[in-house]
N, C-alpha and C. Protein backbone atom coordinates (compact mmCIF):
# COMPACT_ATOMS: atom_id res chain seq x y z
N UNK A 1 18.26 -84.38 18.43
CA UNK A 1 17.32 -85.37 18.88
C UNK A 1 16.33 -84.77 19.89
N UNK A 2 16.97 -83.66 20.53
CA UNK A 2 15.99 -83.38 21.91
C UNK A 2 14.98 -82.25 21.43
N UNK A 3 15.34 -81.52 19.86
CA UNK A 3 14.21 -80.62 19.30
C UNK A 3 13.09 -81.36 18.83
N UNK A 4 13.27 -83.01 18.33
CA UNK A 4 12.74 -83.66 17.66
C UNK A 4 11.49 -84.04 18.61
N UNK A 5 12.07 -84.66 20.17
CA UNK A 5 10.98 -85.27 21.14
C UNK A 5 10.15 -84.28 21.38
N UNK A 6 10.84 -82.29 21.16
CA UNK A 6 10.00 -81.81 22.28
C UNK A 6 8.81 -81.34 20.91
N UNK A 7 9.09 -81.19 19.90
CA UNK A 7 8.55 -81.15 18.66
C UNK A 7 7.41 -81.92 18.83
N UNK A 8 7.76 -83.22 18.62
CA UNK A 8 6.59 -84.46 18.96
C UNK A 8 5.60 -84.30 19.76
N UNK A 9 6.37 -83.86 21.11
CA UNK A 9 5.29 -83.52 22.23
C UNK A 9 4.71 -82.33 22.53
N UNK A 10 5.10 -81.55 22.02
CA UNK A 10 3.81 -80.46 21.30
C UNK A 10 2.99 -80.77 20.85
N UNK A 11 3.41 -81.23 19.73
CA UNK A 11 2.08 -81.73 18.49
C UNK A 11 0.95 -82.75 19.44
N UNK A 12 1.12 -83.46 20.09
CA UNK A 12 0.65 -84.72 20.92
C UNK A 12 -0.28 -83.73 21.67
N UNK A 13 0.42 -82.40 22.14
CA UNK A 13 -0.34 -82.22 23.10
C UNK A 13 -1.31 -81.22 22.58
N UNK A 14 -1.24 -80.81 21.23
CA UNK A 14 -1.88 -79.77 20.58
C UNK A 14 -3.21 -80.62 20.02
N UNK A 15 -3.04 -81.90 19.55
CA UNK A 15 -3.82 -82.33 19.26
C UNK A 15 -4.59 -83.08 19.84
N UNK A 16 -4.42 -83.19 21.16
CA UNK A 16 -5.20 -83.14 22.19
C UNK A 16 -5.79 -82.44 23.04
N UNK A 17 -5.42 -81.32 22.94
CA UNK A 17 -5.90 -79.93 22.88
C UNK A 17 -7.40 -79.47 21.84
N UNK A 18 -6.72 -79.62 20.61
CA UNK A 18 -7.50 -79.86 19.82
C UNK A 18 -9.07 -80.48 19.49
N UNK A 19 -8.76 -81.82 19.91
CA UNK A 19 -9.76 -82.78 20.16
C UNK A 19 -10.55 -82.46 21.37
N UNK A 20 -10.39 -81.98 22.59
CA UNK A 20 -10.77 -81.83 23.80
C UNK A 20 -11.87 -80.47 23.49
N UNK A 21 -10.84 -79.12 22.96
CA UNK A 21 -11.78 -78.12 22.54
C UNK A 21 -13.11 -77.59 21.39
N UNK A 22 -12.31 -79.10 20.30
CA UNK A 22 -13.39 -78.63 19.07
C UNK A 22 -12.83 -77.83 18.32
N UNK A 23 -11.43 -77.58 18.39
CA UNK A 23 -10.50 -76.45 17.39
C UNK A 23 -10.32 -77.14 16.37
N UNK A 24 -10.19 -76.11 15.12
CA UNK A 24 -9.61 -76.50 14.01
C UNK A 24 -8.25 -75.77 14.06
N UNK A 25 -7.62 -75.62 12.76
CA UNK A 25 -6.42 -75.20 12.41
C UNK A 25 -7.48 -73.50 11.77
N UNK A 26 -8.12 -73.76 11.48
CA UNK A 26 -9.05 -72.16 11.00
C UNK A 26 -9.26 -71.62 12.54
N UNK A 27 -9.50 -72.16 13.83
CA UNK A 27 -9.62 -71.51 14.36
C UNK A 27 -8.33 -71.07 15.46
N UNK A 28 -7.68 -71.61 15.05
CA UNK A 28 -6.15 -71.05 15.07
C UNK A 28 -5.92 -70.02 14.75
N UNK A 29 -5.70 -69.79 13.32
CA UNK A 29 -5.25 -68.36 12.43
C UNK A 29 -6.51 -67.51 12.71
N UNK A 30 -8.08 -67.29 12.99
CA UNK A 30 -8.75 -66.27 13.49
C UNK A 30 -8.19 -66.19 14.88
N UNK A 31 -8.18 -66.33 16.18
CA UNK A 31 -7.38 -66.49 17.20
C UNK A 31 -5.32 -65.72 17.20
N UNK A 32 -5.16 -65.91 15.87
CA UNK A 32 -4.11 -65.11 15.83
C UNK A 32 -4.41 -63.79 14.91
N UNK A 33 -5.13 -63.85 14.00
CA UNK A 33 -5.55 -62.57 13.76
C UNK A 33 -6.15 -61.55 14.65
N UNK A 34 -7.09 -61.92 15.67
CA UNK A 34 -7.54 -61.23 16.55
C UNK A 34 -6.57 -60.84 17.39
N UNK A 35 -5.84 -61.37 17.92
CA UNK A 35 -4.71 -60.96 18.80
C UNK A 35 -3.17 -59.71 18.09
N UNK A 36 -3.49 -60.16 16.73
CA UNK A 36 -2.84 -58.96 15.93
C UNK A 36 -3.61 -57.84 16.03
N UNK A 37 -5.10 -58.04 15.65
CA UNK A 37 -5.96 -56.89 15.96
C UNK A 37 -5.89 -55.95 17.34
N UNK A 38 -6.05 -56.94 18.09
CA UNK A 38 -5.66 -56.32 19.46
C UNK A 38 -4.82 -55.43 19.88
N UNK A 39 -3.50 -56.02 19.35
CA UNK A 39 -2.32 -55.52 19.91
C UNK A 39 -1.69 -54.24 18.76
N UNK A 40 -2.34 -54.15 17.67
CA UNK A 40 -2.65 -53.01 16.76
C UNK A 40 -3.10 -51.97 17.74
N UNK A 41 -4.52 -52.30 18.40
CA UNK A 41 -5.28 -51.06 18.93
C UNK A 41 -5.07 -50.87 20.15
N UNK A 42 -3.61 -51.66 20.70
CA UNK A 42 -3.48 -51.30 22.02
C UNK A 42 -2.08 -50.29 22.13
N UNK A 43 -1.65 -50.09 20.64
CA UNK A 43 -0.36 -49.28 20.82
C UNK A 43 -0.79 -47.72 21.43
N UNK A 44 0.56 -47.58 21.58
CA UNK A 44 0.58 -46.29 22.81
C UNK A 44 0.15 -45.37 21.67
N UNK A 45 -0.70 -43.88 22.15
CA UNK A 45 -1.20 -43.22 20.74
C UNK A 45 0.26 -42.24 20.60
N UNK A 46 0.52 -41.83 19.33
CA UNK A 46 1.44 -40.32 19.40
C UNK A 46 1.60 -39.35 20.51
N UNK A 47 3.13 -39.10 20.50
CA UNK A 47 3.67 -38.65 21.48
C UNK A 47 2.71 -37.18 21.55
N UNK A 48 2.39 -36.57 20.49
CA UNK A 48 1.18 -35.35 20.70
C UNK A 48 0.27 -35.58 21.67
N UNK A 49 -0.50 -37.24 20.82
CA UNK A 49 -1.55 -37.29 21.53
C UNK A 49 -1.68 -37.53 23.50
N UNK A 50 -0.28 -37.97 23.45
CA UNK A 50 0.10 -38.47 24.94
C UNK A 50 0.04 -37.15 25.50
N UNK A 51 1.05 -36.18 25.16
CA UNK A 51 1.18 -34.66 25.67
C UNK A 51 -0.51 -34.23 26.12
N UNK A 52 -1.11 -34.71 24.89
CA UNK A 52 -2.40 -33.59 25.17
C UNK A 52 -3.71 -34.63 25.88
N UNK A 53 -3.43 -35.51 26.17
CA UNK A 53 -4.08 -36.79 27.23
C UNK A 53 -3.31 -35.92 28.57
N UNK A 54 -2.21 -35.97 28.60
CA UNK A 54 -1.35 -35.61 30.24
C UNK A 54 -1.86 -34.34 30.51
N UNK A 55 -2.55 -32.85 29.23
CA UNK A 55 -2.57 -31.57 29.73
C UNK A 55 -3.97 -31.91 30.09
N UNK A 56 -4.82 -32.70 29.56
CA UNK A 56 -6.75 -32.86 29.74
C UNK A 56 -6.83 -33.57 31.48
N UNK A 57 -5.41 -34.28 31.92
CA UNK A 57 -5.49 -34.73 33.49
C UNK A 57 -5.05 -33.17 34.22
N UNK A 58 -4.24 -32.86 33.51
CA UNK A 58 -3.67 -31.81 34.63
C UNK A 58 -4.33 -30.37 34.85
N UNK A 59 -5.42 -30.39 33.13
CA UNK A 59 -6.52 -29.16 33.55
C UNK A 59 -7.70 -29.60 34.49
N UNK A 60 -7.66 -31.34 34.76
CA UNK A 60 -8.61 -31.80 35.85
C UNK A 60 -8.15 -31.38 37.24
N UNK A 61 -7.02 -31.78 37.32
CA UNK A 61 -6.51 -31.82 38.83
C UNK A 61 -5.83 -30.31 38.87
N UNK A 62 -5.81 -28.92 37.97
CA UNK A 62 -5.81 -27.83 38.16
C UNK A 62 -7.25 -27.50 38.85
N UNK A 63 -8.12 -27.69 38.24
CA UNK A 63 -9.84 -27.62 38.48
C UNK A 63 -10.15 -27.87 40.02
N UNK A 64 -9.12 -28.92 40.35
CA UNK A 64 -9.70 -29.91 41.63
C UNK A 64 -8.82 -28.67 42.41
N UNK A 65 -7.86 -28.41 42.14
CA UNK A 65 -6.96 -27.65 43.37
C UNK A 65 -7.24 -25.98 43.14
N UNK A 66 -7.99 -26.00 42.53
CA UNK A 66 -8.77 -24.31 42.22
C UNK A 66 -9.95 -24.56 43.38
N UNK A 67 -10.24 -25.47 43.99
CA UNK A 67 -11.71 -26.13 44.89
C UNK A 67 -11.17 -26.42 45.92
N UNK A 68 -10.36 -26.90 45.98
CA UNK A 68 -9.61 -26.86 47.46
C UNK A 68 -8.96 -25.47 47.86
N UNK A 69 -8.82 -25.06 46.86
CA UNK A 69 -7.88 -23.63 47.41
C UNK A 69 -8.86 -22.66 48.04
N UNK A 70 -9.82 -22.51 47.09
CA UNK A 70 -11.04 -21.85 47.29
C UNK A 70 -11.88 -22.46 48.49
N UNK A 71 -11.88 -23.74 49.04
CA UNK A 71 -12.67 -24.16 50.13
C UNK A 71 -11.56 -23.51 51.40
N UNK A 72 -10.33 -23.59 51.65
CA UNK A 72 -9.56 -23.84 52.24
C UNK A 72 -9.51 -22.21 52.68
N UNK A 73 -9.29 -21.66 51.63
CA UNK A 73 -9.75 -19.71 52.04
C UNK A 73 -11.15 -19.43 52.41
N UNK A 74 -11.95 -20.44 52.27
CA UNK A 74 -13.19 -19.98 52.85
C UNK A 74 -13.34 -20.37 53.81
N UNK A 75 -12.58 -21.07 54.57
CA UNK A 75 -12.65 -22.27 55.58
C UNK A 75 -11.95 -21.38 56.49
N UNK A 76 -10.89 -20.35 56.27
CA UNK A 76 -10.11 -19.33 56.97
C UNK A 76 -10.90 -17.94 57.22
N UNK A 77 -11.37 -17.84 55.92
CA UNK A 77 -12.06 -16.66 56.30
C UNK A 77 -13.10 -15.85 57.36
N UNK A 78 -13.77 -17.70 57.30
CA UNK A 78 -15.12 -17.95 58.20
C UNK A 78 -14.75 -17.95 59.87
N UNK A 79 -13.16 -18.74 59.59
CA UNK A 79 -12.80 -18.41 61.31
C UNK A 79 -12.33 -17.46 61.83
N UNK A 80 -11.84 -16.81 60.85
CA UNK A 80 -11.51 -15.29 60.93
C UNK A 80 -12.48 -14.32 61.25
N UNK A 81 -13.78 -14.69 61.06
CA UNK A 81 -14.92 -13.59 61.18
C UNK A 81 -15.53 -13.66 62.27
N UNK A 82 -15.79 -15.43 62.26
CA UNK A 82 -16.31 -15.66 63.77
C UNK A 82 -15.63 -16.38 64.94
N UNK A 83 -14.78 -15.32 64.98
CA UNK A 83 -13.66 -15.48 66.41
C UNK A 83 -14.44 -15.71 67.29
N UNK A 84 -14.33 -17.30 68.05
CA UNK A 84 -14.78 -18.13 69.16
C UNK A 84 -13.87 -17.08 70.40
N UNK A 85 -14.13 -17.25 71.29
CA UNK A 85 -13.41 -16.39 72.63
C UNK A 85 -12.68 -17.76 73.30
N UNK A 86 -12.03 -17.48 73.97
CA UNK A 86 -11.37 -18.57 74.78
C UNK A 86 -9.76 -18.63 74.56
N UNK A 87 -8.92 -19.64 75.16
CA UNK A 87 -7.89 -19.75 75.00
C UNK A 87 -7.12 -19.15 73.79
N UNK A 88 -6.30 -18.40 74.24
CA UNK A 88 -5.15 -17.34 73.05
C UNK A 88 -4.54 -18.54 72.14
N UNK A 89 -4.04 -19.67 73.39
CA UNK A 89 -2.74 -20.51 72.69
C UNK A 89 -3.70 -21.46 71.93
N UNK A 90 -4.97 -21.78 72.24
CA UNK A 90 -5.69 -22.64 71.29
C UNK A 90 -6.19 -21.46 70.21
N UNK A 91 -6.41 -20.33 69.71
CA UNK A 91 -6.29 -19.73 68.81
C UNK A 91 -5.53 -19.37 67.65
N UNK A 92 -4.65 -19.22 68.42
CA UNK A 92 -3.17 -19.40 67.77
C UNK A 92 -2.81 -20.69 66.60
N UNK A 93 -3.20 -21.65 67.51
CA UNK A 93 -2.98 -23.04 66.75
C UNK A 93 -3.76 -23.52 65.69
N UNK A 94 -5.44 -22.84 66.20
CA UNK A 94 -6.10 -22.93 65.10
C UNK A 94 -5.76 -21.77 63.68
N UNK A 95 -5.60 -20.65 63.86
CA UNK A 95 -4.70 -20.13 62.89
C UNK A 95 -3.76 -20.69 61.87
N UNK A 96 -2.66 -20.97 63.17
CA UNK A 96 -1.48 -21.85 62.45
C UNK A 96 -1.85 -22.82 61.23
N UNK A 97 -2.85 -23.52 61.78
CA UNK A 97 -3.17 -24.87 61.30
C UNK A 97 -3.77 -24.26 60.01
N UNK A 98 -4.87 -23.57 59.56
CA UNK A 98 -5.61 -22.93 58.79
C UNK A 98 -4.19 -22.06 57.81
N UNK A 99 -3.50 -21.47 58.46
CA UNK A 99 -2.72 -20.82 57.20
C UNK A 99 -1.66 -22.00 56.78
N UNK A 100 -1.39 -23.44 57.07
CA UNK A 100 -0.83 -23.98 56.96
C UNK A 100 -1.37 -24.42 55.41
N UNK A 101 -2.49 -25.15 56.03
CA UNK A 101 -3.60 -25.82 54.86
C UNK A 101 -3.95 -24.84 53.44
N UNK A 102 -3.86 -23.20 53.79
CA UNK A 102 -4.01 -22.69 52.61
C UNK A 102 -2.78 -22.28 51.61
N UNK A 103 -1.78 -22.58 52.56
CA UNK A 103 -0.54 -22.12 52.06
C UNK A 103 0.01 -23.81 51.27
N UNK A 104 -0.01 -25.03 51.92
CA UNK A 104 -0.14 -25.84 51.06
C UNK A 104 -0.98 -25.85 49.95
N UNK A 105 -2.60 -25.59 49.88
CA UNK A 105 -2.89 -26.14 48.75
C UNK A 105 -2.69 -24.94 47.44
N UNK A 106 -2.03 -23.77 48.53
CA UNK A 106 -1.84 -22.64 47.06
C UNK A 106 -0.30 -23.00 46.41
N UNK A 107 0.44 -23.90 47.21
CA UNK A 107 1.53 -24.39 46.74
C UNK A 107 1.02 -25.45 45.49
N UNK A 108 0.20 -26.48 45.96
CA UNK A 108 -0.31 -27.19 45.03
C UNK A 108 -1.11 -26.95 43.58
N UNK A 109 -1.11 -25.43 43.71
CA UNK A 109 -2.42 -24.87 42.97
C UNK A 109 -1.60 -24.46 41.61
N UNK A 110 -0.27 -23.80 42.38
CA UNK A 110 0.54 -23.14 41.72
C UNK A 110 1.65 -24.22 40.87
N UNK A 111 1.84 -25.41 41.54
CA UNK A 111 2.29 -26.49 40.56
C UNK A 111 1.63 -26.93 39.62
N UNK A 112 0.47 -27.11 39.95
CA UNK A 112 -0.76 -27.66 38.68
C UNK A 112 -0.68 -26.62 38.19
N UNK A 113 -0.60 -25.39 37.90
CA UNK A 113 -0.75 -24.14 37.10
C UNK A 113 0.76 -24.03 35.25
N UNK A 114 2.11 -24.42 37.51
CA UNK A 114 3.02 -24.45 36.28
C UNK A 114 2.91 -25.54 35.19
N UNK A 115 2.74 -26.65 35.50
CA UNK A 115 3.05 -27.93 35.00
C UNK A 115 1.72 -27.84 33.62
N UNK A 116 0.72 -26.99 33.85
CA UNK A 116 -0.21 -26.79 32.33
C UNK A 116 0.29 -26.22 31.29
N UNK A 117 0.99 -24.83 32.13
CA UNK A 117 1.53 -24.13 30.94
C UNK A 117 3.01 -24.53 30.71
N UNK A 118 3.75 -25.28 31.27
CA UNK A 118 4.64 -26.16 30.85
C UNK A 118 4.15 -26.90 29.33
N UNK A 119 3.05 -27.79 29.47
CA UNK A 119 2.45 -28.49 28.38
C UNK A 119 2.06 -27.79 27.66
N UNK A 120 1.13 -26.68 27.61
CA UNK A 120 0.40 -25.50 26.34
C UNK A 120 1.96 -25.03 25.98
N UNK A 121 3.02 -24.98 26.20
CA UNK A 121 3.98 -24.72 25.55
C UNK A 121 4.46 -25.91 24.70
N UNK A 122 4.78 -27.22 25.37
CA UNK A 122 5.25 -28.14 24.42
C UNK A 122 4.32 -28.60 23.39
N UNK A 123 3.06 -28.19 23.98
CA UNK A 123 2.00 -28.86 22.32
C UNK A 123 2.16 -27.66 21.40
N UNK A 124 2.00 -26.73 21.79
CA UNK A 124 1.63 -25.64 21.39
C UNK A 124 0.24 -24.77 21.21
N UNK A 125 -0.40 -24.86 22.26
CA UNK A 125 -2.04 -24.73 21.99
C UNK A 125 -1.60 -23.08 22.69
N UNK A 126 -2.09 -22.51 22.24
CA UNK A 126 -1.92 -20.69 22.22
C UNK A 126 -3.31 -20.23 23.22
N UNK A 127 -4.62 -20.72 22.76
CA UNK A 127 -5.16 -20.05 23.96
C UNK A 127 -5.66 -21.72 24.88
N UNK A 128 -5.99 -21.33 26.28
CA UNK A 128 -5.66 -22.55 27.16
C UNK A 128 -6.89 -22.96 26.66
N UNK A 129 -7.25 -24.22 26.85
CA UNK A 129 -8.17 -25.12 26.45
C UNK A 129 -8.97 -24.55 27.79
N UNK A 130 -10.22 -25.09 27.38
CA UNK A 130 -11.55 -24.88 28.88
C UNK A 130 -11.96 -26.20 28.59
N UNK A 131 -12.40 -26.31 30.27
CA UNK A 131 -13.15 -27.66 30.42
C UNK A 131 -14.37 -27.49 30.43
N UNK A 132 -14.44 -28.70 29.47
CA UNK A 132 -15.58 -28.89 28.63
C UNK A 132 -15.32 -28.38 27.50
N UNK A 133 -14.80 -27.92 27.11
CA UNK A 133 -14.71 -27.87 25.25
C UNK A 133 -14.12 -28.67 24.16
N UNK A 134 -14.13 -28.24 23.36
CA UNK A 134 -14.11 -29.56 22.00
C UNK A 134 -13.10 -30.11 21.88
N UNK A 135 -11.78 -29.94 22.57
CA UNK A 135 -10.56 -30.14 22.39
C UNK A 135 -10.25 -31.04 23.22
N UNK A 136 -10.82 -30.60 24.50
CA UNK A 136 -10.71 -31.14 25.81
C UNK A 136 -11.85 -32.41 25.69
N UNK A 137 -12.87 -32.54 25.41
CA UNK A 137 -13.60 -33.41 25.64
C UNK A 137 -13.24 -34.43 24.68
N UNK A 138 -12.24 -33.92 23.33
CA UNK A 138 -11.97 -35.57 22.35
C UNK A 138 -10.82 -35.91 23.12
N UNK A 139 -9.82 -34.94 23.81
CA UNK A 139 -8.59 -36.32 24.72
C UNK A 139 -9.23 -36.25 25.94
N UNK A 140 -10.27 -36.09 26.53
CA UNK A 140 -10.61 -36.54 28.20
C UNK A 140 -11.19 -38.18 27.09
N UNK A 141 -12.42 -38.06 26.29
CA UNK A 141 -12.63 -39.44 25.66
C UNK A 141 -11.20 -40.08 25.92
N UNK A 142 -9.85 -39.80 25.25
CA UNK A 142 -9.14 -40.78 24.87
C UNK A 142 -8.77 -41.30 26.27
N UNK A 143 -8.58 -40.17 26.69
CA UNK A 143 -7.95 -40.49 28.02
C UNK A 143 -8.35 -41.79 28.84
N UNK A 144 -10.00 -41.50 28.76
CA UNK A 144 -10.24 -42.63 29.85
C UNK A 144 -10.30 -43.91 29.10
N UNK A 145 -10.27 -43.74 27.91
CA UNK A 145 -10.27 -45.23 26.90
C UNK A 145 -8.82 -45.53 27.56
N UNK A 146 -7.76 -44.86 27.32
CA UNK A 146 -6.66 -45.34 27.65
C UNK A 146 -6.45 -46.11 29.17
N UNK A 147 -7.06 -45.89 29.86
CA UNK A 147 -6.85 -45.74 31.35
C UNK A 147 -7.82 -47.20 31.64
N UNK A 148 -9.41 -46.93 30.75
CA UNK A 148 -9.74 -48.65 30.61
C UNK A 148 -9.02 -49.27 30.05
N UNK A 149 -8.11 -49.05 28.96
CA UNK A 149 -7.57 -50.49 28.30
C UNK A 149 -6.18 -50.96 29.14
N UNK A 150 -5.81 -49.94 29.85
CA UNK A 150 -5.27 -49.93 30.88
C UNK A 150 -5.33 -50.77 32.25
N UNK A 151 -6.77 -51.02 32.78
CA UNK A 151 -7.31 -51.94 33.24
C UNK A 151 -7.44 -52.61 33.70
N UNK A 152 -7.53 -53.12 32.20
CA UNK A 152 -8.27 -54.10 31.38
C UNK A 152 -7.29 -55.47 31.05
N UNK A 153 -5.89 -54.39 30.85
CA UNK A 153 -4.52 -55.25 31.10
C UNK A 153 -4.23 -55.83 31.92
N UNK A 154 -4.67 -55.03 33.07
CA UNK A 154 -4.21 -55.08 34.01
C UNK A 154 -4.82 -56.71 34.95
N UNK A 155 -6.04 -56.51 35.17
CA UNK A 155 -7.35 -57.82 35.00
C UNK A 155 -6.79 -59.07 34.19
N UNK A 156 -6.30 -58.70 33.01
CA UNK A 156 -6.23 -59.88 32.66
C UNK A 156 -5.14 -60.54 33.03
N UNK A 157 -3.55 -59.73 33.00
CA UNK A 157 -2.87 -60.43 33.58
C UNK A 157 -3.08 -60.81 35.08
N UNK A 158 -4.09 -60.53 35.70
CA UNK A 158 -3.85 -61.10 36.74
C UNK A 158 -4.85 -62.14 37.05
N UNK A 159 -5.77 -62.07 36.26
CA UNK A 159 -6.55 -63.22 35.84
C UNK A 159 -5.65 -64.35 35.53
N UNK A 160 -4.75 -64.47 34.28
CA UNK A 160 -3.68 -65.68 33.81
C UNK A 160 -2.80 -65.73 34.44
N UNK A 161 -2.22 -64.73 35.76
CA UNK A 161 -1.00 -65.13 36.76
C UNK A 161 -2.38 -66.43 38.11
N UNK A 162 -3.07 -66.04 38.34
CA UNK A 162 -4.05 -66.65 39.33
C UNK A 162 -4.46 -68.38 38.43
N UNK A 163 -4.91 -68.43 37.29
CA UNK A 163 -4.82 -69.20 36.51
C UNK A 163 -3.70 -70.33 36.22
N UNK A 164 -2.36 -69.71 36.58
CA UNK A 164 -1.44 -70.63 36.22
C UNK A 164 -1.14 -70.74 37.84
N UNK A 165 -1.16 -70.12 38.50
CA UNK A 165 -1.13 -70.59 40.41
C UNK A 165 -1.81 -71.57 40.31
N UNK A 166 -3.30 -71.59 39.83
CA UNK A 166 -3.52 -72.72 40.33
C UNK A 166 -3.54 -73.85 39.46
N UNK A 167 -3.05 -73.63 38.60
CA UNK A 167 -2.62 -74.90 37.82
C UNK A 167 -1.56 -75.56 38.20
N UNK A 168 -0.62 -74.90 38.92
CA UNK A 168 0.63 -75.42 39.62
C UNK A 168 0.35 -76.03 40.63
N UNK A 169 -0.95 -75.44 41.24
CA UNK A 169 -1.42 -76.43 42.17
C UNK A 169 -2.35 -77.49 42.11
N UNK A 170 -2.39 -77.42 40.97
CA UNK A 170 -3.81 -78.97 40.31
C UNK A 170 -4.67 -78.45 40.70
N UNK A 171 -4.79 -77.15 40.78
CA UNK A 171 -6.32 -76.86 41.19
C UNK A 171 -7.40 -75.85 40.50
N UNK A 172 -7.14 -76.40 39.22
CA UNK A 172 -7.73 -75.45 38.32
C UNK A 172 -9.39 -75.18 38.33
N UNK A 173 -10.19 -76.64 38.52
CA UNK A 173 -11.76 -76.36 39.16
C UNK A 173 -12.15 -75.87 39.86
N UNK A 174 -11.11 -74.81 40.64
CA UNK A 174 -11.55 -74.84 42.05
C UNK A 174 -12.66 -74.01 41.88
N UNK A 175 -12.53 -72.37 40.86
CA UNK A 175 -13.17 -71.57 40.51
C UNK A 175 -14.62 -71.66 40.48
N UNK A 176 -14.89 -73.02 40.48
CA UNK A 176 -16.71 -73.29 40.35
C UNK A 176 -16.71 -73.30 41.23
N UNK A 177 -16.29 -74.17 42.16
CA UNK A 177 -16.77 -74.40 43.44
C UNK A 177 -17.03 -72.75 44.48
N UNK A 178 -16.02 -71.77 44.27
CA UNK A 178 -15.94 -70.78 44.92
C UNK A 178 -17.49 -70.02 44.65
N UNK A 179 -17.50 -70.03 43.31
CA UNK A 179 -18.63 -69.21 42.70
C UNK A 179 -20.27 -69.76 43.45
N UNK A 180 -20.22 -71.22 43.24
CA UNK A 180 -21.22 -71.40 44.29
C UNK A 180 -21.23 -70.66 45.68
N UNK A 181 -20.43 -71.26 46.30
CA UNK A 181 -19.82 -70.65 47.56
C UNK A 181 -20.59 -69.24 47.61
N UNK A 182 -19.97 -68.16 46.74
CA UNK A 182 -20.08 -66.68 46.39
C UNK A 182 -21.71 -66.61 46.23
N UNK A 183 -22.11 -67.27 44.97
CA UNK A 183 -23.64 -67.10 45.01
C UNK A 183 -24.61 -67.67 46.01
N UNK A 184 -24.16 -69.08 47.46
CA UNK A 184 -25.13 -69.05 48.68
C UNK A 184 -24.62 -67.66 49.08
N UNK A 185 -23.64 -67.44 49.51
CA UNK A 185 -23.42 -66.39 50.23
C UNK A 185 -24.44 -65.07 50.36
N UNK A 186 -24.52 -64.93 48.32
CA UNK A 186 -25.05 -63.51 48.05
C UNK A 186 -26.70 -63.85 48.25
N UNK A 187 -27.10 -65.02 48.24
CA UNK A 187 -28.16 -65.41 48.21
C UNK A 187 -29.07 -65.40 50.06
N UNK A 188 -27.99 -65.90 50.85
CA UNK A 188 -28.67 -65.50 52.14
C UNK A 188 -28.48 -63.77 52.48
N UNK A 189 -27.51 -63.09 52.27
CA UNK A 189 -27.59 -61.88 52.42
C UNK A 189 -28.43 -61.32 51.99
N UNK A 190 -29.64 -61.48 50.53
CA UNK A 190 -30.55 -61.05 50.15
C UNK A 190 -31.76 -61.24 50.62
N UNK A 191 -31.35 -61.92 51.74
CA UNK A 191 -32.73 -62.92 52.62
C UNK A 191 -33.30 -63.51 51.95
N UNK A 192 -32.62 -64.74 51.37
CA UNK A 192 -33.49 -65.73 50.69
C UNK A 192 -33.11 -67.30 51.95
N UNK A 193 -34.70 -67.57 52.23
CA UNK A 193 -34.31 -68.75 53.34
C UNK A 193 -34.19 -69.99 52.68
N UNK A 194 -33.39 -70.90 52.73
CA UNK A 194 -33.47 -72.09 52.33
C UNK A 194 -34.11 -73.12 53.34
C-alpha cells in the first residue's frame, strides 16, 4: 500500500512539474540521453593515457624546479662574489640560509627527476619527451581538459549542494535578489551615480 501512495505522489508531483515547466515526456528521454552523453565523455581516459597526463605534469613541475634550482644557485653565487663586510655571525647565517635553500630545491629537483623516469619507464617512451613537442602538447591538451571537466564537477556540485540549502530553507529566490544586490554594488564601484 505504501509503494502505491508514494507512486501516486510522484506522478502528482511530476505532473506538476510538468505543467509548471512546459515538459513533455520527449523532453524527458533527450534530458536522459544527454546525461548518458555526458557521463560517456566524462569517463576516466586509459590507464596509459592517465600515466602519460601524470609524466606531461611532472615534465612541468621538473621545468619549474630546473628554475628554482637555477635561481637559487644564482642567488648564492651573487652573494658569494659580493661579500658585504660586517658581522662574521650575520654572514654565516646568511650562508647557512642560502645553502639551505639550494640544497632543498636540488632535493626537489632530484625527486621530480626521479619520479619522470620512474614514468618513461612504466609507459615506455625510450627517448624523454621535450616540452613543447608533439607528444607532450596532445596530453598537456588532455590534461587540462581533464582538470576543466574536473572543475566543472566540481562547480556544479556545489552549485546543487547550495541549491538544496536553500531549499531547505524556503529560500530558493533568494539568488535574484543577491544578484541585484551584486550588480548596485558593481555599478557604484564603476562610478556610476544614481
Amino acid at each position: 500500500m505504501l509503494r502505491l501512495s508514494t507512486s501516486w505522489t510522484l506522478t502528482e508531483e511530476l505532473m506538476i512539474l510538468k505543467s509548471q515547466l512546459n515538459l513533455t515526456d520527449a523532453d524527458f528521454q533527450q534530458f536522459h540521453e544527454e546525461e548518458c552523453t555526458y557521463l560517456k565523455l566524462s569517463k576516466d581516459p586509459p590507464i596509459q593515457d592517465q600515466l602519460c597526463i601524470k609524466y606531461v605534469d611532472v615534465l612541468d613541475e621538473l621545468e619549474t624546479w630546473k628554475l628554482v634550482w637555477q635561481a637559487a644557485q644564482g642567488a648564492a653565487n651573487s652573494m658569494l662574489t659580493d661579500v658585504p663586510t660586517g658581522d662574521l655571525a650575520m654572514l654565516n647565517s646568511i650562508i647557512m640560509k642560502m645553502r639551505v635553500t639550494v640544497d632543498s630545491t636540488y632535493r626537489q629537483l632530484q625527486h621530480a627527476e626521479v619520479l619522470a623516469s620512474h614514468l618513461e619507464g612504466q609507459i615506455g617512451i625510450e627517448p624523454c619527451w621535450e616540452v613543447g613537442g608533439e607528444d607532450y602538447n596532445r596530453y598537456k591538451k588532455e590534461a587540462t581538459m581533464t582538470k576543466y571537466r574536473a572543475a566543472l564537477d566540481e562547480l556544479e556540485h556545489l552549485v546543487i549542494c547550495r541549491l538544496f540549502e536553500l531549499q531547505k530553507l524556503l529560500m530558493s529566490g533568494v539568488g535574484k535578489c543577491f544578484l541585484v544586490v551584486i550588480d548596485f554594488i558593481l555599478l557604484l564601484n564603476l562610478g556610476y551615480k544614481l
